[in-house]
Protein backbone atom coordinates (compact mmCIF):
# COMPACT_ATOMS: atom_id res chain seq x y z
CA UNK A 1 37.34 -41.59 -96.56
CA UNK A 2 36.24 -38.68 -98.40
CA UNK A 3 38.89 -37.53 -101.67
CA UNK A 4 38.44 -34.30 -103.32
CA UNK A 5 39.27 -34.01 -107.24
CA UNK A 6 40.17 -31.03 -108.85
CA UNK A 7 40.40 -31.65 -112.40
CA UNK A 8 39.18 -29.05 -115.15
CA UNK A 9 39.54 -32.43 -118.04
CA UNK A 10 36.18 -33.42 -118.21
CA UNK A 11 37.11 -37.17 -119.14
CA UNK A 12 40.38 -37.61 -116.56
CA UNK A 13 37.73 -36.54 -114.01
CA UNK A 14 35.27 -38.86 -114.46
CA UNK A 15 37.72 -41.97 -115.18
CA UNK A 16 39.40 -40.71 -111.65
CA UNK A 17 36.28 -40.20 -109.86
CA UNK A 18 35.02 -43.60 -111.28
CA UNK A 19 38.34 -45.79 -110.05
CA UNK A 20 38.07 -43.95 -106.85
CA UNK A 21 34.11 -44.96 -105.90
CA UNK A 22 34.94 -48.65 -107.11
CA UNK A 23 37.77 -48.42 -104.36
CA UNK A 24 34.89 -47.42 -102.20
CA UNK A 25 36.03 -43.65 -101.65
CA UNK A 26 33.38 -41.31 -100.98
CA UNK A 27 34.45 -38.43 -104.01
CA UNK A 28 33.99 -34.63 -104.19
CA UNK A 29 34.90 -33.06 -107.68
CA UNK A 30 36.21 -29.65 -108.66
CA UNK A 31 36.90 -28.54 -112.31
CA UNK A 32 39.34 -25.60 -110.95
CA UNK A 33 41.49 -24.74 -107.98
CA UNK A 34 39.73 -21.65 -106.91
CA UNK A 35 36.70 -23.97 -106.49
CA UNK A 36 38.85 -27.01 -104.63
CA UNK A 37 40.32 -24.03 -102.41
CA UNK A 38 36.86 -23.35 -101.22
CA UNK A 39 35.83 -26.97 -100.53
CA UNK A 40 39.47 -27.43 -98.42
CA UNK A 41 38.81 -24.44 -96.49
CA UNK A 42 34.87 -25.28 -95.67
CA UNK A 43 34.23 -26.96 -92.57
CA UNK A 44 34.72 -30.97 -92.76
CA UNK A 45 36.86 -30.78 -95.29
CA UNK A 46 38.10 -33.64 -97.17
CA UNK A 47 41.69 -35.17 -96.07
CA UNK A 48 43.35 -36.24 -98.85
CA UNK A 49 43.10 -34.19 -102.41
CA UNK A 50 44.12 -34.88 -106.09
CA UNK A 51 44.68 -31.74 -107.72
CA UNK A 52 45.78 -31.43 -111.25
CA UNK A 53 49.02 -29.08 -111.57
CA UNK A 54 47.57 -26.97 -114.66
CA UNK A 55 44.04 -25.80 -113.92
CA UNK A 56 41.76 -22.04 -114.24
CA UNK A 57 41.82 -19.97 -111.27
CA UNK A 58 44.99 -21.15 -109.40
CA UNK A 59 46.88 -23.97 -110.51
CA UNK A 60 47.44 -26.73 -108.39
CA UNK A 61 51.03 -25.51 -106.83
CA UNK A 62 49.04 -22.12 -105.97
CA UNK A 63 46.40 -24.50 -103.88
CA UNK A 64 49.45 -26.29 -102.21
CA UNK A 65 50.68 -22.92 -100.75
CA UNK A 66 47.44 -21.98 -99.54
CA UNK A 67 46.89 -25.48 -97.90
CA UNK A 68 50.13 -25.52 -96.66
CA UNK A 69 49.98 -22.02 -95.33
CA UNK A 70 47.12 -22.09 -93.10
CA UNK A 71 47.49 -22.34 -89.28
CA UNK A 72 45.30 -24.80 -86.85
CA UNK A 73 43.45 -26.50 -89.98
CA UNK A 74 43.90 -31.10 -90.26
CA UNK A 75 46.05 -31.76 -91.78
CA UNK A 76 45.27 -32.74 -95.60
CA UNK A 77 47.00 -35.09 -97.69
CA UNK A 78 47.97 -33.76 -100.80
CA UNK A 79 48.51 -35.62 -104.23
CA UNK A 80 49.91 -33.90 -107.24
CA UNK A 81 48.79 -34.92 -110.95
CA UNK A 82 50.90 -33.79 -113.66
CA UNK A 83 51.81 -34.87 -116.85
CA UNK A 84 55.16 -32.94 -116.32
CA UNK A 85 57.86 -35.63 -115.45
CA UNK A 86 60.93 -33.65 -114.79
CA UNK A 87 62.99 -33.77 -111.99
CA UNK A 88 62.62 -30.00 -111.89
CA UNK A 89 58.65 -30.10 -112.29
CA UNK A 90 58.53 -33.18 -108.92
CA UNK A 91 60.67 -31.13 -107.05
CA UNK A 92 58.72 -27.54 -107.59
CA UNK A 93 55.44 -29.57 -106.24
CA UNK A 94 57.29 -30.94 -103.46
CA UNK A 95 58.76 -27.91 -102.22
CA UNK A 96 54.95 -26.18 -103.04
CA UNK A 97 53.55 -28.54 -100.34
CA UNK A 98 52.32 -31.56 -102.42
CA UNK A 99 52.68 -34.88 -100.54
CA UNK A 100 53.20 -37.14 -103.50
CA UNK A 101 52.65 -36.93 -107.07
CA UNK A 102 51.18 -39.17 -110.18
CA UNK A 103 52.32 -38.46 -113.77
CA UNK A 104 49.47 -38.81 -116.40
CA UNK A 105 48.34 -40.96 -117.92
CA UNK A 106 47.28 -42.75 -114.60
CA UNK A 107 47.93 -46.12 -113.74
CA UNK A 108 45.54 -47.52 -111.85
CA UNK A 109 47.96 -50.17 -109.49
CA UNK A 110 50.19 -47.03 -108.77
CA UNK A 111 47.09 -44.74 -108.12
CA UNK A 112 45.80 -47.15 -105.58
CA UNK A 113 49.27 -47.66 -103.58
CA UNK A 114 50.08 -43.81 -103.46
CA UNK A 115 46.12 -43.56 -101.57
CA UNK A 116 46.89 -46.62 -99.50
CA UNK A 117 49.92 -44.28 -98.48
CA UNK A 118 48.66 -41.18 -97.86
CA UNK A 119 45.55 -43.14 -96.09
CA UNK A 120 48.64 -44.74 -93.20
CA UNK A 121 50.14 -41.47 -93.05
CA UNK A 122 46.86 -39.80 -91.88
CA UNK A 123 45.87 -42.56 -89.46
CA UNK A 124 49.44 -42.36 -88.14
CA UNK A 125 48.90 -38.36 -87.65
CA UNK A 126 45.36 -38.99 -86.13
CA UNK A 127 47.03 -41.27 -83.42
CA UNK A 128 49.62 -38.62 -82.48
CA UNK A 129 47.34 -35.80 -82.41
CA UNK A 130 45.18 -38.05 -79.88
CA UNK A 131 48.26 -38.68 -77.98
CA UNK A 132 49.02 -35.11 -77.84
CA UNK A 133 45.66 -34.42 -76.72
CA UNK A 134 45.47 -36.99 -74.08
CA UNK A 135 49.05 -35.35 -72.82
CA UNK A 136 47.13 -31.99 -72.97
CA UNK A 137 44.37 -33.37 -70.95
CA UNK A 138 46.68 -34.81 -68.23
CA UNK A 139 48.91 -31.49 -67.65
CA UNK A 140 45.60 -29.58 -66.69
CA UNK A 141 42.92 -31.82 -65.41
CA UNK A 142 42.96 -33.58 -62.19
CA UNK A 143 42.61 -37.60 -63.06
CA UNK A 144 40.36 -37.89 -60.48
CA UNK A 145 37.70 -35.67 -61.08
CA UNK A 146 38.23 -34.26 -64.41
CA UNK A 147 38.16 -30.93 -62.96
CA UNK A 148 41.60 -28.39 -63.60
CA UNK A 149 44.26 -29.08 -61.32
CA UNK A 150 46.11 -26.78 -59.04
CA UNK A 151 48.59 -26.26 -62.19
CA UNK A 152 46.39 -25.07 -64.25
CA UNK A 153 44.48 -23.24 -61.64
CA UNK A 154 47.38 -20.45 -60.61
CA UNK A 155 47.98 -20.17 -64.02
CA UNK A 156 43.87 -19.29 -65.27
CA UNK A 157 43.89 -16.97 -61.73
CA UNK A 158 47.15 -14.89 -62.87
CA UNK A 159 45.40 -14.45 -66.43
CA UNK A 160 41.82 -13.36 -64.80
CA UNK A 161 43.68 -10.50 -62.16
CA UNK A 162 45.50 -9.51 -64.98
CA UNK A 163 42.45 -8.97 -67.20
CA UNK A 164 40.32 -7.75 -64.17
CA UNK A 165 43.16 -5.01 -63.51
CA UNK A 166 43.82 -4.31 -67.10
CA UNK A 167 39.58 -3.30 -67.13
CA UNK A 168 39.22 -2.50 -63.60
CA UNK A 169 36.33 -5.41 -63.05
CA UNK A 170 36.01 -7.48 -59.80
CA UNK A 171 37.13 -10.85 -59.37
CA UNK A 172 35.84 -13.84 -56.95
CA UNK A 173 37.02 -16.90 -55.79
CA UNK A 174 35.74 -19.14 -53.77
CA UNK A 175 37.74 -21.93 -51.60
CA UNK A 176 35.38 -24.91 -50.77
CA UNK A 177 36.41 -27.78 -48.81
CA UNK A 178 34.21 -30.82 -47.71
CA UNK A 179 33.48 -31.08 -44.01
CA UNK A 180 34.35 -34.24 -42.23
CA UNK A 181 35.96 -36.14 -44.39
CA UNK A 182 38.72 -38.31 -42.93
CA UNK A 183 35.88 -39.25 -40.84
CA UNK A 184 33.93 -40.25 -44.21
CA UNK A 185 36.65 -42.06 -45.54
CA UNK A 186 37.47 -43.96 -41.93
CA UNK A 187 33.22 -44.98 -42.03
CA UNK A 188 32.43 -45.67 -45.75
CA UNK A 189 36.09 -46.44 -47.21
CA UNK A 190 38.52 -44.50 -49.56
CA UNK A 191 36.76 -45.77 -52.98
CA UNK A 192 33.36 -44.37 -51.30
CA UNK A 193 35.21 -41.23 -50.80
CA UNK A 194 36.62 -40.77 -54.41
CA UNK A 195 32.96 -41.04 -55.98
CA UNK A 196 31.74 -38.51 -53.37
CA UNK A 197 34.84 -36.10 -54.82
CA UNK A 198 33.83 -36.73 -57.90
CA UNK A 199 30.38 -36.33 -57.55
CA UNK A 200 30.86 -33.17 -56.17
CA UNK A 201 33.52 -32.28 -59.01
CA UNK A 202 30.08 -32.37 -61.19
CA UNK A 203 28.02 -30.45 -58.60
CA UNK A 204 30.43 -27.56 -58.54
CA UNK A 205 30.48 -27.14 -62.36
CA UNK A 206 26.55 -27.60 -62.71
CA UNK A 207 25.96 -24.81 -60.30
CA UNK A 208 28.97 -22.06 -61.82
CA UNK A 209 28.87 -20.34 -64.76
CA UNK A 210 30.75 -21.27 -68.15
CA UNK A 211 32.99 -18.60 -68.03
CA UNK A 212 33.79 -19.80 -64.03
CA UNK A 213 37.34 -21.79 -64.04
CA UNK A 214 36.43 -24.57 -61.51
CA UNK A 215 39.48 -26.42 -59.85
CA UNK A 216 40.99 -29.30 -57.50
CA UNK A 217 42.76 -27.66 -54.91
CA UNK A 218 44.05 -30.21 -53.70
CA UNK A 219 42.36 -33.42 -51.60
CA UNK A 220 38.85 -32.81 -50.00
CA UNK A 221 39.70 -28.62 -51.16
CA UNK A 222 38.33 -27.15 -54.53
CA UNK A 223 38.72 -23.53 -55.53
CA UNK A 224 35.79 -21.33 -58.02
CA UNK A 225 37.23 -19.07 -60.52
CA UNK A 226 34.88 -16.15 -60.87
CA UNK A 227 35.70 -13.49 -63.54
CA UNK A 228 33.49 -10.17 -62.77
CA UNK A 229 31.89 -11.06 -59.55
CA UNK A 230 31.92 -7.90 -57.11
CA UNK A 231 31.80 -8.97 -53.17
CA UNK A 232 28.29 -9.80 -52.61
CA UNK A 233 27.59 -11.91 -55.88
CA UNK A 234 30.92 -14.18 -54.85
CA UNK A 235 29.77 -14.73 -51.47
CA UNK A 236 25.91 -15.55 -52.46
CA UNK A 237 27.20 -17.98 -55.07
CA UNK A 238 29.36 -19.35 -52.11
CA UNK A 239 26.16 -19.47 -49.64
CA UNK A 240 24.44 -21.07 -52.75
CA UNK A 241 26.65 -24.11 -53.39
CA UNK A 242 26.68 -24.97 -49.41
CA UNK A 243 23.13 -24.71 -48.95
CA UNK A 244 22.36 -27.12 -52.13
CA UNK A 245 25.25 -29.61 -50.75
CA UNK A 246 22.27 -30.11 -47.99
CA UNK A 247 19.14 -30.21 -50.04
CA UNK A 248 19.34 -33.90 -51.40
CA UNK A 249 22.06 -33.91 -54.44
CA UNK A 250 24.70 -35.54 -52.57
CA UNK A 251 23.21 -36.70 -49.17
CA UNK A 252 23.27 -39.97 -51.21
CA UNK A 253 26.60 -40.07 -49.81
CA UNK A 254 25.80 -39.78 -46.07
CA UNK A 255 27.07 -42.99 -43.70
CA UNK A 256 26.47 -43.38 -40.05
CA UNK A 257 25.17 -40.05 -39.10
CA UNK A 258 28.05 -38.02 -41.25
CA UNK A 259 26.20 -35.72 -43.01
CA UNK A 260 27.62 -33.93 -46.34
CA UNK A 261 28.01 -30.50 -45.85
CA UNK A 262 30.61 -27.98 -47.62
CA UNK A 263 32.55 -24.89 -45.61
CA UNK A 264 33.35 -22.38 -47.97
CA UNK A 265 36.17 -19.19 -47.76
CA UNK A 266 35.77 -16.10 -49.92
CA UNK A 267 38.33 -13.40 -51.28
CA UNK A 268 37.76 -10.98 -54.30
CA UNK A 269 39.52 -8.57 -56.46
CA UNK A 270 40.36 -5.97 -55.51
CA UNK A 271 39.13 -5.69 -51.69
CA UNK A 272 41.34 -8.54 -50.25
CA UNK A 273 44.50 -8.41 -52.46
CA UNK A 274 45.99 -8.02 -56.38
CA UNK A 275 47.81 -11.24 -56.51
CA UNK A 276 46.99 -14.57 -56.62
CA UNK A 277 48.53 -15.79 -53.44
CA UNK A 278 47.30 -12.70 -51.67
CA UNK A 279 43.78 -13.73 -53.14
CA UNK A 280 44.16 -17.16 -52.25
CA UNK A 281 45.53 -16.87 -48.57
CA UNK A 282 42.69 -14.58 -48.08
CA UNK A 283 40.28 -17.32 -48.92
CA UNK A 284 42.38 -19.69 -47.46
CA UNK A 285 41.94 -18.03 -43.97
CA UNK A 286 38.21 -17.30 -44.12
CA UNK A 287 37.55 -20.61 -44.94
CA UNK A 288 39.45 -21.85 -41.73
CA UNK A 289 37.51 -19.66 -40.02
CA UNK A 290 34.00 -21.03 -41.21
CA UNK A 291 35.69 -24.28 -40.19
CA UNK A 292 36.49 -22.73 -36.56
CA UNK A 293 32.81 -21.53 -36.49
CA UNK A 294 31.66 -24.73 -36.57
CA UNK A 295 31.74 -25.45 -40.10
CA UNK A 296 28.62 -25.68 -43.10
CA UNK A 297 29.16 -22.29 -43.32
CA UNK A 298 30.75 -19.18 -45.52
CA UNK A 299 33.01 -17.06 -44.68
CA UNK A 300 34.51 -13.75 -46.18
CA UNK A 301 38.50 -13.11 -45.84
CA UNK A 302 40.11 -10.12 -44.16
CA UNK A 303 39.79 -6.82 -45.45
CA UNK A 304 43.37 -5.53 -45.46
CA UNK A 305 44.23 -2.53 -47.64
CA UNK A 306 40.84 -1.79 -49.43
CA UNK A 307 38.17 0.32 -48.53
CA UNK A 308 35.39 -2.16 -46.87
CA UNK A 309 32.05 -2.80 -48.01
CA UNK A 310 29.07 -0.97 -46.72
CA UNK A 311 27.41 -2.42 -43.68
CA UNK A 312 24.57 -4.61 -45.18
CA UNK A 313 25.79 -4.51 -48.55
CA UNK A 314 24.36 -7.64 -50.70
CA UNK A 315 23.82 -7.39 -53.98
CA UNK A 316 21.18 -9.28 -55.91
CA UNK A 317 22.55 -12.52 -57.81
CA UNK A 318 22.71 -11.28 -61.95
CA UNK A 319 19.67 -13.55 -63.66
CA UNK A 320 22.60 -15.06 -65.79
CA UNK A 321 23.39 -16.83 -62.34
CA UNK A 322 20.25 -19.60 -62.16
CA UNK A 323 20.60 -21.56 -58.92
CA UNK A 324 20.99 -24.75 -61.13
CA UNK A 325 21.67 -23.24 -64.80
CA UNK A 326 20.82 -25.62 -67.64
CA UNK A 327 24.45 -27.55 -68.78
């Protein structure tokens, strides 16, 4: 664990920063608290700090507040050294934002114990902020695939028509949903079937965009987020994905004759609605009708209110949109 010092006596320094590297601490020193502000606001900093309450620059109560005072930073462990031992004085560093405090001159046995403290209290915090995370995680991916889930899907497509309407940009989505596969599952079994959803959980982000929010619908359905796609670039990227689906990538998967194809619907802001269920029952329907039309195929929703596109309309795909962009 690294320990920063901040100690402007020369000889309580080095005796400090001596104990600590016999207790096998890796040990950053400071000899004022504008300095030991710096190193706790670089990146990496250390997580636990000795700071000496009277130093140049800002005294150690005036690095407390800072610490204390920051927003989204780790949390660092703070220990107070003073040679101030009223009940006034502990209380004042306290309240500052210290964590503990030693009163010089330093006692080795104590030193050690109060680090042995602040070290638990840290690995206690590092387990609940990985709980936290994991709880993150699980409200917004699907366990399956590791993709979003449908949760977090209405909610990213609410945000993106806002921001679309709010600049007037276009907006794409794309409703994919794997052809066949009960009839997959029934031949090659339900575990088969799971790796194939995974697998293609993978193949859809490898072939978006980073700034494309890619989702489980739901089942055998995924939906493609696309922030700024007009018409023509949504339903390429659609045609795009299907027609890879059949190179090789994931024919691995094919049993008995039952090829892996995709069918895909396709809605966009604003032509086929300005809400997300208008949006998404748009796709929802063309992609029922590529499944009608004999599916491994796209299809475009209804135009309803909008103005339609020009008859052969198809703009080029934006170079930023590789076939198979580098991840």
């Amino acid at each position: 664990m690294r320990i920063l010092i901040a100690e402007d006596d020369p000889v309580s320094r080095r005796v400090l920063e001596s104990m600590l590297k016999k207790w096998g601490y890796d040990v950053e020193t400071t000899t004022d608290g504008l300095e030991a502000w710096k190193v706790l606001q670089g990146q990496d900093p250390p997580q636990l700090a000795i700071l000496d309450w009277m130093m140049p620059g800002m005294d150690g109560l005036q690095v407390c507040r800072e610490v204390r005072g920051r927003a989204n930073h780790p949390y660092c462990y703070i220990l107070l050294l003073t040679a101030k031992g009223q009940d006034s004085d502990v209380i004042a560093g306290l309240e500052a934002g210290a964590d503990d405090y030693l009163t010089k001159p330093l006692r080795a046995n104590e030193l050690r114990a109060r680090l042995y403290t602040g070290k638990r209290i840290l690995a206690v915090q590092r387990e609940l902020l990985a709980a936290q995370e994991a709880l993150r995680i699980q409200a917004v991916r699907d366990p399956l695939t590791g993709l979003f889930n449908r949760r977090y899907m209405h909610e990213s497509l609410e945000q993106e028509l806002h921001r679309a309407a709010r600049a007037q940009l276009p907006l794409g989505i794309i409703m994919v949903d794997l052809d066949h596969f009960k009839v997959f599952n029934d031949t090659a079994g339900h575990l088969a079937g799971d790796i194939l959803l995974k697998d293609l959980g993978s193949f859809l982000q490898a072939h978006t965009r980073r700034e494309d929010v890619v989702c489980r619908y739901g089942g055998e359905e995924f939906v493609v987020i696309l922030p700024g796609a007009p018409p023509g670039v949504t339903e390429r990227r659609a045609e795009l994905i299907r027609s890879a689906v059949k190179e090789a990538e994931l024919q691995r998967h094919s049993r008995s004759g039952v090829a892996v194809t995709l069918s895909a619907g396709v809605a966009t802001f604003p032509e086929h609605g300005s809400s997300a269920m208008e949006l998404l029952s748009a796709a929802d329907r063309a992609l029922y009708r590529a499944k009608a039309d004999g599916r491994d195929c796209v299809r475009v929703g209804p135009v309803e209110a909008a103005a339609p596109r020009a008859r052969g309309a198809q703009p080029e795909l934006p170079s930023s949109w590789p076939l198979r962009p580098a991840r």
